[in-house]
N, C-alpha and C. Protein backbone atom coordinates (compact mmCIF):
# COMPACT_ATOMS: atom_id res chain seq x y z
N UNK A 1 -0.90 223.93 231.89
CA UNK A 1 -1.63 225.00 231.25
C UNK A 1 -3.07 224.52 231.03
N UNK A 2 -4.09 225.23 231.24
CA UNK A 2 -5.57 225.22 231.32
C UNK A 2 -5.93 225.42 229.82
N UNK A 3 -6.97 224.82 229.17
CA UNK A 3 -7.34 225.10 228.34
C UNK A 3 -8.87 225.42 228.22
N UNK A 4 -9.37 226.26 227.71
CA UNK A 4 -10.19 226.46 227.88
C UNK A 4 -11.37 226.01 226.31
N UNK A 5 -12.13 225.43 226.92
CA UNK A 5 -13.45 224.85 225.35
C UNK A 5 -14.00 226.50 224.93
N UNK A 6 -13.54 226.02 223.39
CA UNK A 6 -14.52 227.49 223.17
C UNK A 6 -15.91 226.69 222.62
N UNK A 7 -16.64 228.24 222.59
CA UNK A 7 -18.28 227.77 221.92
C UNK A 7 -18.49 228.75 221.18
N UNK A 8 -19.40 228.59 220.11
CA UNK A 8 -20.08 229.00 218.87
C UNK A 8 -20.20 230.37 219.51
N UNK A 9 -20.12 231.50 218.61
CA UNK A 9 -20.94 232.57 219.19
C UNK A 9 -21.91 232.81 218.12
N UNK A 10 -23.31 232.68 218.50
CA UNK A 10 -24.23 232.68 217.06
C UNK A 10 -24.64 234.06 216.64
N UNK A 11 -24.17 234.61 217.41
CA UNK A 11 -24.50 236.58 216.88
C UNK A 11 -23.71 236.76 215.71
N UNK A 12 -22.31 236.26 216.22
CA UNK A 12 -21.69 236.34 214.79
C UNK A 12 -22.21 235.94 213.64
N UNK A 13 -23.03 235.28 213.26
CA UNK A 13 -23.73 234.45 212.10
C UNK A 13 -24.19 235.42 211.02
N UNK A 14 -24.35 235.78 210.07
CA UNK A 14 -24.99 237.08 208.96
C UNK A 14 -26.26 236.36 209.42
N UNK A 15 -27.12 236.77 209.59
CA UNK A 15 -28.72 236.40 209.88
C UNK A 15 -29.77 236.99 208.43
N UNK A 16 -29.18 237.65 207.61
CA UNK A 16 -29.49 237.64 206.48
C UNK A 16 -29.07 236.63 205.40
N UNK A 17 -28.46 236.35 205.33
CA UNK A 17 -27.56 234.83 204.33
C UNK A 17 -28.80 234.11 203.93
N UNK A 18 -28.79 234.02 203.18
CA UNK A 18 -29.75 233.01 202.35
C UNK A 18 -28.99 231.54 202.06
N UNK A 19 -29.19 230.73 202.61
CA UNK A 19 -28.45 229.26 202.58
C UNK A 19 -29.65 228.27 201.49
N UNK A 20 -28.71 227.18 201.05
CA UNK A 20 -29.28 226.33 200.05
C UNK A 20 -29.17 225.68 200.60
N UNK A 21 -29.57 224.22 199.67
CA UNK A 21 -30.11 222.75 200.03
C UNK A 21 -30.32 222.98 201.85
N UNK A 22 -31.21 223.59 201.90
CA UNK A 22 -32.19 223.39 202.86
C UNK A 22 -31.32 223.34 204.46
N UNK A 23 -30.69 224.39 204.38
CA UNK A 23 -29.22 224.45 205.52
C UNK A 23 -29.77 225.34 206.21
N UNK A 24 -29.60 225.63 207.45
CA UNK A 24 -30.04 226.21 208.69
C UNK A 24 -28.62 226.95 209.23
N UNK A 25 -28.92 227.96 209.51
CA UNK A 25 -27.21 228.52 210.46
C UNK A 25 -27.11 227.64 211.74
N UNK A 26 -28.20 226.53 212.37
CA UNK A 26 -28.05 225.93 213.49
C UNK A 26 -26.95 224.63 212.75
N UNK A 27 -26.98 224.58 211.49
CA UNK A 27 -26.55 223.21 210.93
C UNK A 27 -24.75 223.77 210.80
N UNK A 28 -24.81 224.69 210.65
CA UNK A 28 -23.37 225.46 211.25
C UNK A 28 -22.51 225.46 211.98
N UNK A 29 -23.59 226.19 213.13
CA UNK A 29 -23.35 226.13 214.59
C UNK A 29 -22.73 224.88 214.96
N UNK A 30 -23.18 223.96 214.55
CA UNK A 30 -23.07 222.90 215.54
C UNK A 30 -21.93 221.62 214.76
N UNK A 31 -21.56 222.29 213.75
CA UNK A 31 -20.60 221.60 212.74
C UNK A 31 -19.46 222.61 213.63
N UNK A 32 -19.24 223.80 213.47
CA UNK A 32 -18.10 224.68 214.23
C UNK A 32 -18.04 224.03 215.41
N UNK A 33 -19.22 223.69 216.15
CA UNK A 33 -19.10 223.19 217.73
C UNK A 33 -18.04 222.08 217.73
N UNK A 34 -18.43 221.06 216.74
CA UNK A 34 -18.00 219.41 216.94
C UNK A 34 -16.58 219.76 216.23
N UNK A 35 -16.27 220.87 215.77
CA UNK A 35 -14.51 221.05 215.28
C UNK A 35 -13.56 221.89 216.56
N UNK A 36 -14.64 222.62 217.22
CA UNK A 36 -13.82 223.36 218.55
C UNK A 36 -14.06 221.92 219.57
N UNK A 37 -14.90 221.65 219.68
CA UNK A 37 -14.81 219.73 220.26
C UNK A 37 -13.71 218.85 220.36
N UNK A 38 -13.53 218.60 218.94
CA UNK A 38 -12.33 217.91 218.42
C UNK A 38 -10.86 218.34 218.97
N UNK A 39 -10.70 220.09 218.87
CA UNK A 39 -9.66 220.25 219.16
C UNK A 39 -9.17 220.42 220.23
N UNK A 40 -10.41 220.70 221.33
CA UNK A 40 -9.86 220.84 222.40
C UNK A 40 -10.07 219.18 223.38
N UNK A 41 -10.37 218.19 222.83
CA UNK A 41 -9.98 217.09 223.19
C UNK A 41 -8.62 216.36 222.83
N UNK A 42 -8.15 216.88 221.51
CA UNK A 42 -7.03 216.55 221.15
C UNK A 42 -5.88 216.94 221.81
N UNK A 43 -6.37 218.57 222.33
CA UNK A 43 -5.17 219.54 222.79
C UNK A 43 -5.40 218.46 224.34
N UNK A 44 -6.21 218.42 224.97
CA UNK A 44 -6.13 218.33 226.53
C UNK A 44 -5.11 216.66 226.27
N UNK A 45 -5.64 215.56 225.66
CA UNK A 45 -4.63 214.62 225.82
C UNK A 45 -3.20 215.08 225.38
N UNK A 46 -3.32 215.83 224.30
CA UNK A 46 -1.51 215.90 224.26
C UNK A 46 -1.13 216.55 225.85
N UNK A 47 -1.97 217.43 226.22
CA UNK A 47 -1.38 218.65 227.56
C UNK A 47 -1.04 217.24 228.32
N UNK A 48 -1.58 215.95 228.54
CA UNK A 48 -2.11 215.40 229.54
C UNK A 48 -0.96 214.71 228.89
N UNK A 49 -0.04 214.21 227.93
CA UNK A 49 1.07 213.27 227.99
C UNK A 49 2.26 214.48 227.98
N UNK A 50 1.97 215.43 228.65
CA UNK A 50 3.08 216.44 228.73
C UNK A 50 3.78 216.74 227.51
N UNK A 51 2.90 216.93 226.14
CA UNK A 51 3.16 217.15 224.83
C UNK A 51 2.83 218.58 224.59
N UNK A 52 2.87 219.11 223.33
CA UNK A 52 2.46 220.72 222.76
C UNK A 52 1.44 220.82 222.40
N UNK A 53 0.48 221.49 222.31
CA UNK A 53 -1.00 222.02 222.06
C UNK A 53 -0.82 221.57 220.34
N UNK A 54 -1.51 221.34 219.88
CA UNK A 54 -2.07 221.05 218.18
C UNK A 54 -1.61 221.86 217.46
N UNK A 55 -2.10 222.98 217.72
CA UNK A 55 -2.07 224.74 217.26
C UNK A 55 -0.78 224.95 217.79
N UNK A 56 0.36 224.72 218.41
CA UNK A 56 1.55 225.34 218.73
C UNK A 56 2.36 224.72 217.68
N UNK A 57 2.19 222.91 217.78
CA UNK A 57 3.18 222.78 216.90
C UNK A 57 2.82 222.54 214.86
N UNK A 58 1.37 223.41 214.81
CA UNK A 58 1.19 223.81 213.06
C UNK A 58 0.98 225.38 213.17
N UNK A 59 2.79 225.95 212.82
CA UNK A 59 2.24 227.16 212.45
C UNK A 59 2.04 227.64 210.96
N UNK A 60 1.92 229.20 210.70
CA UNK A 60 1.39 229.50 209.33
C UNK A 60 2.25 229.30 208.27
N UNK A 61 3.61 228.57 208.51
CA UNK A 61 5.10 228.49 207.81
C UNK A 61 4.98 227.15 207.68
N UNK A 62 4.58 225.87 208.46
CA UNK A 62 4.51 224.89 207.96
C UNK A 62 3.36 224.56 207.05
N UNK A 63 2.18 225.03 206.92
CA UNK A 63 1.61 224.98 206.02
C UNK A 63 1.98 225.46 205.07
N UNK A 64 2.74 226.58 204.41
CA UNK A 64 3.30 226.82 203.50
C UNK A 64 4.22 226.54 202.89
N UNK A 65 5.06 225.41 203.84
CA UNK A 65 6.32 224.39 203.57
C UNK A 65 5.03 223.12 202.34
N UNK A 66 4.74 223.18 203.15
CA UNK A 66 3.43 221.70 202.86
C UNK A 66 2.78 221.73 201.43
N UNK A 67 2.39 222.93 201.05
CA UNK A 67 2.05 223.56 199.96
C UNK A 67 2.70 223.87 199.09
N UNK A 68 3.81 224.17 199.06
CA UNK A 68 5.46 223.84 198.38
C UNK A 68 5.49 222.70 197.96
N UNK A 69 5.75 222.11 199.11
CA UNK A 69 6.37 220.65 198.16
C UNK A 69 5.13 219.82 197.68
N UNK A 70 3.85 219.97 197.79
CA UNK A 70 2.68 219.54 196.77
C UNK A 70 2.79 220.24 195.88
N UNK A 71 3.03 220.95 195.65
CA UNK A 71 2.75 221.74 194.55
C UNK A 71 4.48 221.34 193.28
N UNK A 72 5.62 221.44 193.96
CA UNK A 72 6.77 221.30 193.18
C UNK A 72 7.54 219.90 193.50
N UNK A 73 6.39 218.97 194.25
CA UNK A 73 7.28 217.49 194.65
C UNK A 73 7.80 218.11 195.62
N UNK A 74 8.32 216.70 195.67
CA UNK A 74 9.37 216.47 197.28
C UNK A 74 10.85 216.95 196.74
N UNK A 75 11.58 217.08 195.67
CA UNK A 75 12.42 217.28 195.27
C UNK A 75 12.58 219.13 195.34
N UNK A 76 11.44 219.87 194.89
CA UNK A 76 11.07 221.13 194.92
C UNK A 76 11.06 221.32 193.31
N UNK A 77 11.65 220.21 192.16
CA UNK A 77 10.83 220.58 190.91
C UNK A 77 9.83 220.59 190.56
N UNK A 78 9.61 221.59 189.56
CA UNK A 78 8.09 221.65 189.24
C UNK A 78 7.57 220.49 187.85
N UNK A 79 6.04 220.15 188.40
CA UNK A 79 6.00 219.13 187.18
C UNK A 79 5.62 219.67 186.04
N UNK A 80 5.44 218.98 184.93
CA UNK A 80 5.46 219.76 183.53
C UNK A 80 4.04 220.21 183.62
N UNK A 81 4.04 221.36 182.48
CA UNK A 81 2.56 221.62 182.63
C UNK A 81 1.45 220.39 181.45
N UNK A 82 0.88 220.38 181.88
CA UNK A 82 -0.50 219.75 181.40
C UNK A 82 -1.05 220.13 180.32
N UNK A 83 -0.87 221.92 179.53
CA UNK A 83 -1.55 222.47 178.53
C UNK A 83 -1.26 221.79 177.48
């Protein structure tokens, strides 16, 4: 299976946004770039040891497994409250 690199699309960007400490939508751009980077280097070696894409094997259920048991332990009790 082919994978294909995605890239930034900068139209999408609000071009009105008013950004702080001195941030640029190019300083964005190119932070999104080096994370679609990342993943599709990660994905091509797994493709390439005849493994599953990144994104196939985290779907929206294991993150919510994950978030469970941080939240109530590994046991699934909850810890006392703090107030």
């Amino acid at each position: 299976m082919a994978i294909t690199r995605n890239v930034v699309d900068n139209s999408k960007f609000n071009g009105g946004a008013v950004l702080s400490f001195e941030l640029r939508r190019e300083d964005f751009q190119m932070a999104m770039q080096d994370v679609y980077d990342f993943f599709f280097d990660v994905n091509s070696h797994l493709l390439a040891k005849g493994l599953m894409r990144l994104d196939d094997t985290h779907t929206a259920g294991n993150h919510v497994g994950r978030a469970f048991r941080y939240d109530h332990g590994e046991s699934g009790q909850t810890f006392p409250n703090s107030d």
